[in-house]
PDB file of N, CA and C in Angstrom:
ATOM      1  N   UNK A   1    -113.635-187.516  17.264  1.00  0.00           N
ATOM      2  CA  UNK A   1    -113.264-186.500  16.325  1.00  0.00           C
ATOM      3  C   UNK A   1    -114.089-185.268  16.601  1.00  0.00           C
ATOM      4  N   UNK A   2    -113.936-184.162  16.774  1.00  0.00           N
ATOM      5  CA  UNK A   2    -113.886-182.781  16.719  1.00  0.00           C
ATOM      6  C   UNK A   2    -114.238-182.337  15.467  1.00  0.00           C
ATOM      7  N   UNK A   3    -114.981-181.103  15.863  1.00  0.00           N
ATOM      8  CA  UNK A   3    -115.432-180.762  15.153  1.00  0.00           C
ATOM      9  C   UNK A   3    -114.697-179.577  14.470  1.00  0.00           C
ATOM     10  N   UNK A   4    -114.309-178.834  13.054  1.00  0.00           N
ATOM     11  CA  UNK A   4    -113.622-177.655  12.973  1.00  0.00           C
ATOM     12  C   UNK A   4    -113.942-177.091  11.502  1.00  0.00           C
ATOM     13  N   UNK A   5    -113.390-176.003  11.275  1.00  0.00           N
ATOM     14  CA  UNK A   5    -113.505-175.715   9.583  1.00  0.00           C
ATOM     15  C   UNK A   5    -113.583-176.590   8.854  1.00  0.00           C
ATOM     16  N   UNK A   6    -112.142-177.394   8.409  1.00  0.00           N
ATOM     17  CA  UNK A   6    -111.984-177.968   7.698  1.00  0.00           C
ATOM     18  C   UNK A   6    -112.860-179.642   7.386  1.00  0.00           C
ATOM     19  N   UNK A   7    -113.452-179.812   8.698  1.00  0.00           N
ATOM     20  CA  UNK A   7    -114.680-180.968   9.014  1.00  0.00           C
ATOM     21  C   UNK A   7    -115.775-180.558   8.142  1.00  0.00           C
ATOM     22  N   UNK A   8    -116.167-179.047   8.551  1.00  0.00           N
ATOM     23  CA  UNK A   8    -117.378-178.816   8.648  1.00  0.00           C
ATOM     24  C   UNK A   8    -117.189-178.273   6.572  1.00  0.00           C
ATOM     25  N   UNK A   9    -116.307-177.755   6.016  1.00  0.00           N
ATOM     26  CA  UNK A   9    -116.240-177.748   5.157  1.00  0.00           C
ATOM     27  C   UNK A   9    -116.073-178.787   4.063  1.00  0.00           C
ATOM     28  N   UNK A  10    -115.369-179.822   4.902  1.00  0.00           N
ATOM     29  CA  UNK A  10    -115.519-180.999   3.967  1.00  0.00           C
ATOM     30  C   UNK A  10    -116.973-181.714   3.812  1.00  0.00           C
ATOM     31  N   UNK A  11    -117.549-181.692   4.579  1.00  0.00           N
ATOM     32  CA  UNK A  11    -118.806-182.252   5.023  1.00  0.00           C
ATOM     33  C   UNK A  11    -120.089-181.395   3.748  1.00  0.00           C
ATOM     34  N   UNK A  12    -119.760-180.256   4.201  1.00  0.00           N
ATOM     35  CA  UNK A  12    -120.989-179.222   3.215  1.00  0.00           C
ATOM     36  C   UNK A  12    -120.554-179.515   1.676  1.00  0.00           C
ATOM     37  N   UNK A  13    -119.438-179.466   0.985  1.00  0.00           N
ATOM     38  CA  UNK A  13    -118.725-180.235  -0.050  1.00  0.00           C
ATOM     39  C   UNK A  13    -119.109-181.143  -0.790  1.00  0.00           C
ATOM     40  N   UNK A  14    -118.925-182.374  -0.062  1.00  0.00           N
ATOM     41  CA  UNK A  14    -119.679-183.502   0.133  1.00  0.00           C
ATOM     42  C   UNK A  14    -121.302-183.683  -0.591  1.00  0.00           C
ATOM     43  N   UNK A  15    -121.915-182.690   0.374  1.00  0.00           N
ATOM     44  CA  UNK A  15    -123.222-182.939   0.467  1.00  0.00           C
ATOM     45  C   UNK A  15    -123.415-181.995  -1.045  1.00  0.00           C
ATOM     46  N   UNK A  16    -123.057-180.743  -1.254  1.00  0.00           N
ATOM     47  CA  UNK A  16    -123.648-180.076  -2.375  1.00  0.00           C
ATOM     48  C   UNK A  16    -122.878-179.780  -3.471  1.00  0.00           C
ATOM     49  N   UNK A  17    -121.054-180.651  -3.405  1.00  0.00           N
ATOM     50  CA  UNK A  17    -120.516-180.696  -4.378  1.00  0.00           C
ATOM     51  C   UNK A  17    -120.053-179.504  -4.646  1.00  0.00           C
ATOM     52  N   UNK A  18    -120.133-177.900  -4.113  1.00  0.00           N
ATOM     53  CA  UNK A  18    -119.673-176.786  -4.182  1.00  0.00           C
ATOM     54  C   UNK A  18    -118.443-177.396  -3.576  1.00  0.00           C
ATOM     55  N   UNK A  19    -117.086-176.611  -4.508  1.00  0.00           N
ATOM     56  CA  UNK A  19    -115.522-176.912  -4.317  1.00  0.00           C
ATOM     57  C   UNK A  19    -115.050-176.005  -3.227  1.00  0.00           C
ATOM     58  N   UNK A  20    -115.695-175.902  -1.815  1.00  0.00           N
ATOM     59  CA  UNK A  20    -115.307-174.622  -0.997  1.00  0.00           C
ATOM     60  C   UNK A  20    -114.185-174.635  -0.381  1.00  0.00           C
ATOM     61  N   UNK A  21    -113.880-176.364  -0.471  1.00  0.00           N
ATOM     62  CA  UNK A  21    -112.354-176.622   0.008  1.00  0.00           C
ATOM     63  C   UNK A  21    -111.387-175.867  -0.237  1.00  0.00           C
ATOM     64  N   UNK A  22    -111.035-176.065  -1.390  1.00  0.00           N
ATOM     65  CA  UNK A  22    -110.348-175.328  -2.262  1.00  0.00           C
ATOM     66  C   UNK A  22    -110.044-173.451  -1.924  1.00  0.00           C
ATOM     67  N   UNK A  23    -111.064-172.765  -1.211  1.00  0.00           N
ATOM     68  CA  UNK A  23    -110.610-171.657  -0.984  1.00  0.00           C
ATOM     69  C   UNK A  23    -110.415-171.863   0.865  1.00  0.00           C
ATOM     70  N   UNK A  24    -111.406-172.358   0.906  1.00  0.00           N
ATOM     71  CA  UNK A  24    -111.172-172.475   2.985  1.00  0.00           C
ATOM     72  C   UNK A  24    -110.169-173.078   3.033  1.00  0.00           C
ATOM     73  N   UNK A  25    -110.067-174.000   2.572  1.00  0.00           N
ATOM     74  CA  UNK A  25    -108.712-175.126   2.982  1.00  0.00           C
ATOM     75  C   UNK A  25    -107.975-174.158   2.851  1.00  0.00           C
ATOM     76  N   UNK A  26    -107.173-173.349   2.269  1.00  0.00           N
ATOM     77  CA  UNK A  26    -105.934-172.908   1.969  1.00  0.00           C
ATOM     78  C   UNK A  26    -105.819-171.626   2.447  1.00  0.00           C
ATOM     79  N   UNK A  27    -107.095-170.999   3.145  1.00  0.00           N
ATOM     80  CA  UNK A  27    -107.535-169.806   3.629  1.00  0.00           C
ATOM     81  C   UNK A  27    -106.750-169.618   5.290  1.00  0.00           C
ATOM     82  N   UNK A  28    -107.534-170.923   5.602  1.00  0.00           N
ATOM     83  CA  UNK A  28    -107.210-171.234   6.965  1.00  0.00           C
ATOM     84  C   UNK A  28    -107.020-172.761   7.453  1.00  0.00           C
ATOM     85  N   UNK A  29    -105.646-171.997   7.833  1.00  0.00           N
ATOM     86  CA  UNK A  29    -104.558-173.138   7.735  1.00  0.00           C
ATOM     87  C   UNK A  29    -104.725-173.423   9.278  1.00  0.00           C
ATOM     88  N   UNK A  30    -104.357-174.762   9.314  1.00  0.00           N
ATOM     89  CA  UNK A  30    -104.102-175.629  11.069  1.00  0.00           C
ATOM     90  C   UNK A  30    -102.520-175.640  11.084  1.00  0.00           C
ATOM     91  N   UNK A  31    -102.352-176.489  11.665  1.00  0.00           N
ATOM     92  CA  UNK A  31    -100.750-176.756  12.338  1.00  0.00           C
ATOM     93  C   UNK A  31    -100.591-177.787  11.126  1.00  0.00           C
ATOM     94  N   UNK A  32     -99.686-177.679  10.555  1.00  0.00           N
ATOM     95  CA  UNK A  32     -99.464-178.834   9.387  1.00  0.00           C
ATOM     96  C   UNK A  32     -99.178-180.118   9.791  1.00  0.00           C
ATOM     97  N   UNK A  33     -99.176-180.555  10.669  1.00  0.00           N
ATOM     98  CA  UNK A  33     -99.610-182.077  11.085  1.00  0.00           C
ATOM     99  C   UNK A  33    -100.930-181.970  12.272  1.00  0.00           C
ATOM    100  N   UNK A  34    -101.513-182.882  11.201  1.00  0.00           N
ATOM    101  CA  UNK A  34    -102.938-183.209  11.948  1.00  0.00           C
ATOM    102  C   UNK A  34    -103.065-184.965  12.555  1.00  0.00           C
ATOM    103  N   UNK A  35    -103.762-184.981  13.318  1.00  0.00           N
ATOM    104  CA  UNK A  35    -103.731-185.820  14.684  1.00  0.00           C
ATOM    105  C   UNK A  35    -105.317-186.534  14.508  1.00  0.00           C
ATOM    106  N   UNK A  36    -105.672-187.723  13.695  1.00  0.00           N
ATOM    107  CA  UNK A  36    -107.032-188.378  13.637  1.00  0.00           C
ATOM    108  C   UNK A  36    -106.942-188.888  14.583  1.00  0.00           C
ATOM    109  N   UNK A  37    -108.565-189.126  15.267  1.00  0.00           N
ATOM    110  CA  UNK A  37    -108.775-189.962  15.824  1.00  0.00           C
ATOM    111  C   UNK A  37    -109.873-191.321  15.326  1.00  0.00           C
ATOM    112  N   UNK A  38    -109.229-192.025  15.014  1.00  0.00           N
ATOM    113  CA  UNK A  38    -110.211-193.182  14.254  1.00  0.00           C
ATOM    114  C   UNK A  38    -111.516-193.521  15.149  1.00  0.00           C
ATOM    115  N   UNK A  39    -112.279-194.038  14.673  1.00  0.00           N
ATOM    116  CA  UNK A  39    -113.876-194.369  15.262  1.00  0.00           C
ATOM    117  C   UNK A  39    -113.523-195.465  16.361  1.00  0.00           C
ATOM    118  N   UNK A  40    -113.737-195.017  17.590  1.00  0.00           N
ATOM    119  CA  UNK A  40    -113.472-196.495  18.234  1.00  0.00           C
ATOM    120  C   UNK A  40    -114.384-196.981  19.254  1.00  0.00           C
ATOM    121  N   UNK A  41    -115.142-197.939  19.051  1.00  0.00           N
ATOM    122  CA  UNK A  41    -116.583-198.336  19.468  1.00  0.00           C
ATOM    123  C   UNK A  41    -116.144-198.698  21.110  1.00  0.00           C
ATOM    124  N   UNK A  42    -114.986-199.269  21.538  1.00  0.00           N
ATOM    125  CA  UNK A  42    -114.622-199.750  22.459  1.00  0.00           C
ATOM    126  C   UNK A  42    -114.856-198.292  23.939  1.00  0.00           C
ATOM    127  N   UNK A  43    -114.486-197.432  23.586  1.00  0.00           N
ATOM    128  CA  UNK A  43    -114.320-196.149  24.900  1.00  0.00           C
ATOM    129  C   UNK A  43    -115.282-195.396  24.354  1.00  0.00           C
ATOM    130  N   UNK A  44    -116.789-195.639  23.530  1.00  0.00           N
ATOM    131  CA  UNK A  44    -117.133-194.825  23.029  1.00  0.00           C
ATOM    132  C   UNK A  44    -118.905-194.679  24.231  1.00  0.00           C
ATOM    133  N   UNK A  45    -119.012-193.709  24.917  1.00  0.00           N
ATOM    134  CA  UNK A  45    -120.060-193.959  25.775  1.00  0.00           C
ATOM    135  C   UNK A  45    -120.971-192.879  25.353  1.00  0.00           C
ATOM    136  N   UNK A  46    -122.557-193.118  25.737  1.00  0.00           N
ATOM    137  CA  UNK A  46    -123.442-192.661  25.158  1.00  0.00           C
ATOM    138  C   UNK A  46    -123.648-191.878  26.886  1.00  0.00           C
ATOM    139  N   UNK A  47    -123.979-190.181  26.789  1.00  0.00           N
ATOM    140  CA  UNK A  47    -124.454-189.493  27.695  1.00  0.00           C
ATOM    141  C   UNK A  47    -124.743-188.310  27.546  1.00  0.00           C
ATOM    142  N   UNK A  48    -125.115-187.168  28.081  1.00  0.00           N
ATOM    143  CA  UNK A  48    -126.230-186.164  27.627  1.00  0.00           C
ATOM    144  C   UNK A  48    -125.904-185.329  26.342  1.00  0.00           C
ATOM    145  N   UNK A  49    -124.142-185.425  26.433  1.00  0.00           N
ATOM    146  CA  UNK A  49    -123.674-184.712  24.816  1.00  0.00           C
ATOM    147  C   UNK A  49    -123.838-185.731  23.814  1.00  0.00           C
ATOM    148  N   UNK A  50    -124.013-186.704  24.242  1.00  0.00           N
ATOM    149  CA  UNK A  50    -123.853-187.900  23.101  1.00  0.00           C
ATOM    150  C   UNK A  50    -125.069-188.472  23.127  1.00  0.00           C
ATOM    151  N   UNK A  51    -125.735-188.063  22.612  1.00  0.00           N
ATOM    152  CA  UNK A  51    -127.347-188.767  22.364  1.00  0.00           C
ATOM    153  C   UNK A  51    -127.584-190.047  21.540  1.00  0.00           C
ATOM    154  N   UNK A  52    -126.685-189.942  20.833  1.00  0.00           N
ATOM    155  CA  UNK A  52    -126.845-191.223  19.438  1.00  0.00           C
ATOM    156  C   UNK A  52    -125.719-192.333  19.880  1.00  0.00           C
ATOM    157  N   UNK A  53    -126.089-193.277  19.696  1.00  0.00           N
ATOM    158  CA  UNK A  53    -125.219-194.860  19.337  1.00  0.00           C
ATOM    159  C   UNK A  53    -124.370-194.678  18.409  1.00  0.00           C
ATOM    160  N   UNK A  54    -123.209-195.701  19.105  1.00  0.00           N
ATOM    161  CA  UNK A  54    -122.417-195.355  17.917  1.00  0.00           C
ATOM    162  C   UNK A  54    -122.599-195.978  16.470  1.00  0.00           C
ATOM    163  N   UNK A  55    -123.867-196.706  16.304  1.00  0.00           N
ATOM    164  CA  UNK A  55    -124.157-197.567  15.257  1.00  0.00           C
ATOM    165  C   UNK A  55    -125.058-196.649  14.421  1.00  0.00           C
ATOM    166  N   UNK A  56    -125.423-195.688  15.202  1.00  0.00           N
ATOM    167  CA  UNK A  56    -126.250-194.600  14.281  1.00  0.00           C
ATOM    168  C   UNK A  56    -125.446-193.618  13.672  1.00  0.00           C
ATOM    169  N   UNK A  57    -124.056-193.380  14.290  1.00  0.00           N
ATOM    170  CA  UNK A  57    -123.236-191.656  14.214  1.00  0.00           C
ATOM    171  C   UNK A  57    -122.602-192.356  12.706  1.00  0.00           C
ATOM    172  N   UNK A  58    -122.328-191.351  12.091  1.00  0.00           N
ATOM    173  CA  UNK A  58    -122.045-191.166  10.639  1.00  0.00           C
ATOM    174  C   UNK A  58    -120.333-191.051  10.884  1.00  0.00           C
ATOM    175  N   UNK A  59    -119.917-191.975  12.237  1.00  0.00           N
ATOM    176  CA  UNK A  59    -118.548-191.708  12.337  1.00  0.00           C
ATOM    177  C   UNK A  59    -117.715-192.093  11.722  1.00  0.00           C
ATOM    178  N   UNK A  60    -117.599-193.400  10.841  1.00  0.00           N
ATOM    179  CA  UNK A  60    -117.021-194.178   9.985  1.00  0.00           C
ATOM    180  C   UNK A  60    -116.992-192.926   8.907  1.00  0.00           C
ATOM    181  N   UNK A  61    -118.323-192.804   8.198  1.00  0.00           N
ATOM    182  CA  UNK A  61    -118.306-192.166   7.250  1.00  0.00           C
ATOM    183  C   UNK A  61    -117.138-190.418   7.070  1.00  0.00           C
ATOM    184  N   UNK A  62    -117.334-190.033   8.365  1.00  0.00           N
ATOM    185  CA  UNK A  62    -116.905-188.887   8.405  1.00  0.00           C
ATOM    186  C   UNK A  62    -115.175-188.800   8.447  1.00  0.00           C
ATOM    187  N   UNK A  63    -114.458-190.009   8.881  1.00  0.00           N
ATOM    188  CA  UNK A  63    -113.413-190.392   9.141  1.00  0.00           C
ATOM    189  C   UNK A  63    -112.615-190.480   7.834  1.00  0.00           C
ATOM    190  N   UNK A  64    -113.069-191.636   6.786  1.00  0.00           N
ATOM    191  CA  UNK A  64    -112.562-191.732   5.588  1.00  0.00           C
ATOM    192  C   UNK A  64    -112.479-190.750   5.112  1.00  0.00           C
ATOM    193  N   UNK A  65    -113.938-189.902   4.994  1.00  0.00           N
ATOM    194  CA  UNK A  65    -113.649-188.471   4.158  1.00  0.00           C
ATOM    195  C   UNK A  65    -112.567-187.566   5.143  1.00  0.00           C
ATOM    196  N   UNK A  66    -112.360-187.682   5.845  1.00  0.00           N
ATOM    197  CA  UNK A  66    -111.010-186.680   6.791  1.00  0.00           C
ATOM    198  C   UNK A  66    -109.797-187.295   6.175  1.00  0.00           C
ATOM    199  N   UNK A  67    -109.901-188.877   6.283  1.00  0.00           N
ATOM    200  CA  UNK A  67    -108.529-189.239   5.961  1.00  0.00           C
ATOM    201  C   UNK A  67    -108.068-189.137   4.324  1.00  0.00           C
ATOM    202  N   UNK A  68    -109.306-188.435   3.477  1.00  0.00           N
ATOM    203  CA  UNK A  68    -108.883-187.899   2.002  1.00  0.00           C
ATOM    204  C   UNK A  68    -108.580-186.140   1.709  1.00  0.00           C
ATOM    205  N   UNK A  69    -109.343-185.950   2.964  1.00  0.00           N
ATOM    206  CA  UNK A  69    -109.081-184.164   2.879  1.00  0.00           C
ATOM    207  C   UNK A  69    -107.940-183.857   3.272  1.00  0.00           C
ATOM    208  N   UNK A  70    -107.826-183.952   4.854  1.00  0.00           N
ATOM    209  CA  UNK A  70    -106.501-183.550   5.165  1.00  0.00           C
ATOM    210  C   UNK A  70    -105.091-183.569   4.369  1.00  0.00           C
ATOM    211  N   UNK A  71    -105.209-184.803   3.504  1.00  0.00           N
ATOM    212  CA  UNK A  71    -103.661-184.785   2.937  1.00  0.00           C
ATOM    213  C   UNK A  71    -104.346-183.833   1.757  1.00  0.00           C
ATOM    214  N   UNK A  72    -105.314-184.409   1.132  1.00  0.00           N
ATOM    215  CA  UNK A  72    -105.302-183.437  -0.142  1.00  0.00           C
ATOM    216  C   UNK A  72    -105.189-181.711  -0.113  1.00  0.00           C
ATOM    217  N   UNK A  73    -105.095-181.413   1.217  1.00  0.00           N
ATOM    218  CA  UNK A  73    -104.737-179.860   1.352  1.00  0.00           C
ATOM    219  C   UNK A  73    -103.305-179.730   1.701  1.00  0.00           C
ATOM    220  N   UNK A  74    -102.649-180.862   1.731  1.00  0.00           N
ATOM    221  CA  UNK A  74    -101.435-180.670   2.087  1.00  0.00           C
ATOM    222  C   UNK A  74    -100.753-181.223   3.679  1.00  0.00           C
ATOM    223  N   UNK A  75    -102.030-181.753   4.733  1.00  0.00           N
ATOM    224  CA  UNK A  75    -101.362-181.693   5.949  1.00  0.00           C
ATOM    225  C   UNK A  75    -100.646-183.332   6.122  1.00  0.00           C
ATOM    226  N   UNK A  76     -99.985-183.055   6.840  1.00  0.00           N
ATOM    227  CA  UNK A  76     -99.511-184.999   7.093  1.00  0.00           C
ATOM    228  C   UNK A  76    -100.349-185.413   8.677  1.00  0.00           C
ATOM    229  N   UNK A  77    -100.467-186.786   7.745  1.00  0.00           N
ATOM    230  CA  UNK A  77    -101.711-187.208   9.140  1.00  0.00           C
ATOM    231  C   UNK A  77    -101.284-188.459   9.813  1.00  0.00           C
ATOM    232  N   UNK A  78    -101.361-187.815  10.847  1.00  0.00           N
ATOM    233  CA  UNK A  78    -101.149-189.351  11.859  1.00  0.00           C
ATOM    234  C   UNK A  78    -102.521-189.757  12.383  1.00  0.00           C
ATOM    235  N   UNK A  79    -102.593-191.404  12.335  1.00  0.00           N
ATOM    236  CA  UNK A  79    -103.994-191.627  13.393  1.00  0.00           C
ATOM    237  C   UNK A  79    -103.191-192.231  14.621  1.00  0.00           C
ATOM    238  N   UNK A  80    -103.981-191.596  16.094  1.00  0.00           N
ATOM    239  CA  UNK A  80    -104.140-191.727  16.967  1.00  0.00           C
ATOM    240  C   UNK A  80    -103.975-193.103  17.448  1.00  0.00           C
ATOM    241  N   UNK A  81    -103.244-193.931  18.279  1.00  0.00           N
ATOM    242  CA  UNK A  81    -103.005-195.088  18.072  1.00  0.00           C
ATOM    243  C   UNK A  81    -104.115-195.432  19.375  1.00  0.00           C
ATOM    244  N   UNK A  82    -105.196-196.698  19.607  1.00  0.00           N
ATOM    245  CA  UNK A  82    -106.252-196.909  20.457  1.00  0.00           C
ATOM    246  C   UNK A  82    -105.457-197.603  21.997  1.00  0.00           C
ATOM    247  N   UNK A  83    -104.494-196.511  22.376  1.00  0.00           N
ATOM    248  CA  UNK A  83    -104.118-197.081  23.719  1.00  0.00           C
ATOM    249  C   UNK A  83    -104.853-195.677  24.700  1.00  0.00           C
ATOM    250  N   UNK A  84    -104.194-196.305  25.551  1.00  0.00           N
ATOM    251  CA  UNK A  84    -104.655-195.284  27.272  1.00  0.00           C
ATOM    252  C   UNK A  84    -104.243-193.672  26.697  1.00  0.00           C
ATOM    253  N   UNK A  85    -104.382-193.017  27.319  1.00  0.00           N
ATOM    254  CA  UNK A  85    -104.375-191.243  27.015  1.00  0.00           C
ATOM    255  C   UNK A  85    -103.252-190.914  26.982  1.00  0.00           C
ATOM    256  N   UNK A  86    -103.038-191.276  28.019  1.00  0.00           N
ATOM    257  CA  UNK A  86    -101.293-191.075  28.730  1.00  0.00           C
ATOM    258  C   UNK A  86    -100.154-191.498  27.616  1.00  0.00           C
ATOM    259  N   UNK A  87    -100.854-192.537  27.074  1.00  0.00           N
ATOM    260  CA  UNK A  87     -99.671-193.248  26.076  1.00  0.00           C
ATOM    261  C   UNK A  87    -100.014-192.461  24.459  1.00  0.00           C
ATOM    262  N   UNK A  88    -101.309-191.745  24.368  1.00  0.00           N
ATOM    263  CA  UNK A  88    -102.120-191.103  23.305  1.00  0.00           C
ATOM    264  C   UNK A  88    -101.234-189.715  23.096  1.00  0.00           C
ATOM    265  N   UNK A  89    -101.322-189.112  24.361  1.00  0.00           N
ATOM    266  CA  UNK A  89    -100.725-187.651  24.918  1.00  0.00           C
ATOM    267  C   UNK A  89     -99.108-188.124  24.167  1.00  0.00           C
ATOM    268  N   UNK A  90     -98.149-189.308  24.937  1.00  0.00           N
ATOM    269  CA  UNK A  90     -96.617-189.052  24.705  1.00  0.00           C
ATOM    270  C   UNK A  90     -96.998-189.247  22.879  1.00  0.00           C
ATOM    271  N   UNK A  91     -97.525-190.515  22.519  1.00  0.00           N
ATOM    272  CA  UNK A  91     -97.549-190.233  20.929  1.00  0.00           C
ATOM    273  C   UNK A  91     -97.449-188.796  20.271  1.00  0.00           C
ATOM    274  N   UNK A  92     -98.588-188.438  20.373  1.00  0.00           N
ATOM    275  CA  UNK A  92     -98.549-186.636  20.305  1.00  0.00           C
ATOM    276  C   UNK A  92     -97.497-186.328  20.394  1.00  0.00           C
ATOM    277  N   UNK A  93     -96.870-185.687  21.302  1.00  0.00           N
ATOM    278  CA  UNK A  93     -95.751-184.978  22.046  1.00  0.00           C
ATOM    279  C   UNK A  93     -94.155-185.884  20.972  1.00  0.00           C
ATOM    280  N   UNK A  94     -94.231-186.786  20.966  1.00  0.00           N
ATOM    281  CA  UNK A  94     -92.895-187.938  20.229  1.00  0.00           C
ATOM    282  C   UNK A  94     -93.383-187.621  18.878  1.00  0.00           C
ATOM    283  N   UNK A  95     -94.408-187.611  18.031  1.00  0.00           N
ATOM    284  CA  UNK A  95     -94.539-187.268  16.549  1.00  0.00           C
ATOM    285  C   UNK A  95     -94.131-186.168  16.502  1.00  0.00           C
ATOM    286  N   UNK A  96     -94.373-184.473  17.301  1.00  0.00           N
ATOM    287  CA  UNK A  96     -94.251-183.436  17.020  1.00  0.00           C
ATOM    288  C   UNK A  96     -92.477-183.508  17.254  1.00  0.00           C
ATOM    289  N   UNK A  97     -92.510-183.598  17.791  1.00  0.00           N
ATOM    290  CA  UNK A  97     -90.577-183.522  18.503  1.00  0.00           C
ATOM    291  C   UNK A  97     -89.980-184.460  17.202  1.00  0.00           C
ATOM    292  N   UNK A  98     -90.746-185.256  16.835  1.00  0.00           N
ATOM    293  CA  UNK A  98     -89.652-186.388  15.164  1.00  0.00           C
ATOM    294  C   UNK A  98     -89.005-187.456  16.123  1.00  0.00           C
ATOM    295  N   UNK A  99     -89.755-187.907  17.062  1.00  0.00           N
ATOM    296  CA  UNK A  99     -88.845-188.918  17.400  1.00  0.00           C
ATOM    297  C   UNK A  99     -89.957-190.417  16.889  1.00  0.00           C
TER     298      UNK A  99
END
C-alpha cells in the first residue's frame, strides 16, 4: 500500500481525532474506484526502502482503517486479489472496463 492524501489524512485523524477527512476527503478527489492492496506477508521482502519486518509495520492496522475510509467518502473498493502481477494488472484493467 502506497502512500497518498487520503492515507496520510486518515492516519493524522486517527491519531488526534481532528475530522480533516471530512474537508480533504471531498476536497481531493481520486478516481472513484480505488484498488487495495491487502497486507501480504508472502512477496513481502525486507531491503534498503524497507527497513522494518513485516511483523513490526503497522500494515494490518493501516489496511482496516483504509478499508473504512475509502467507502465512507464515497469510493468503491476492490482488494487486489494475491496472484502474479500479470494476473493483478488484467484484474485492474477487467474491473475498470465492468467486465
Amino acid at each position: 500500500m502506497g502512500g497518498g492524501l487520503i492515507d496520510a489524512a486518515a492516519a493524522l485523524q486517527e491519531l488526534t481525532g481532528e475530522p480533516i477527512l471530512d474537508t480533504l476527503g471531498q476536497q481531493y478527489r481520486y478516481h472513484p474506484h480505488i484498488f487495495l492492496a491487502p497486507p501480504w506477508p508472502d512477496i513481502y521482502v525486507q531491503d534498503a526502502e524497507r527497513r522494518h519486518d513485516m511483523a513490526t509495520l503497522p500494515a494490518l492496522g493501516k489496511f482496516v482503517r483504509l478499508q473504512r475510509t475509502y467507502p465512507a467518502l464515497g469510493y468503491a473498493v476492490s482488494l487486489l486479489p494475491k496472484v502474479g502481477v500479470a494476473q493483478r494488472a488484467d484484474f485492474v484493467l477487467d474491473t475498470l472496463a465492468g467486465r
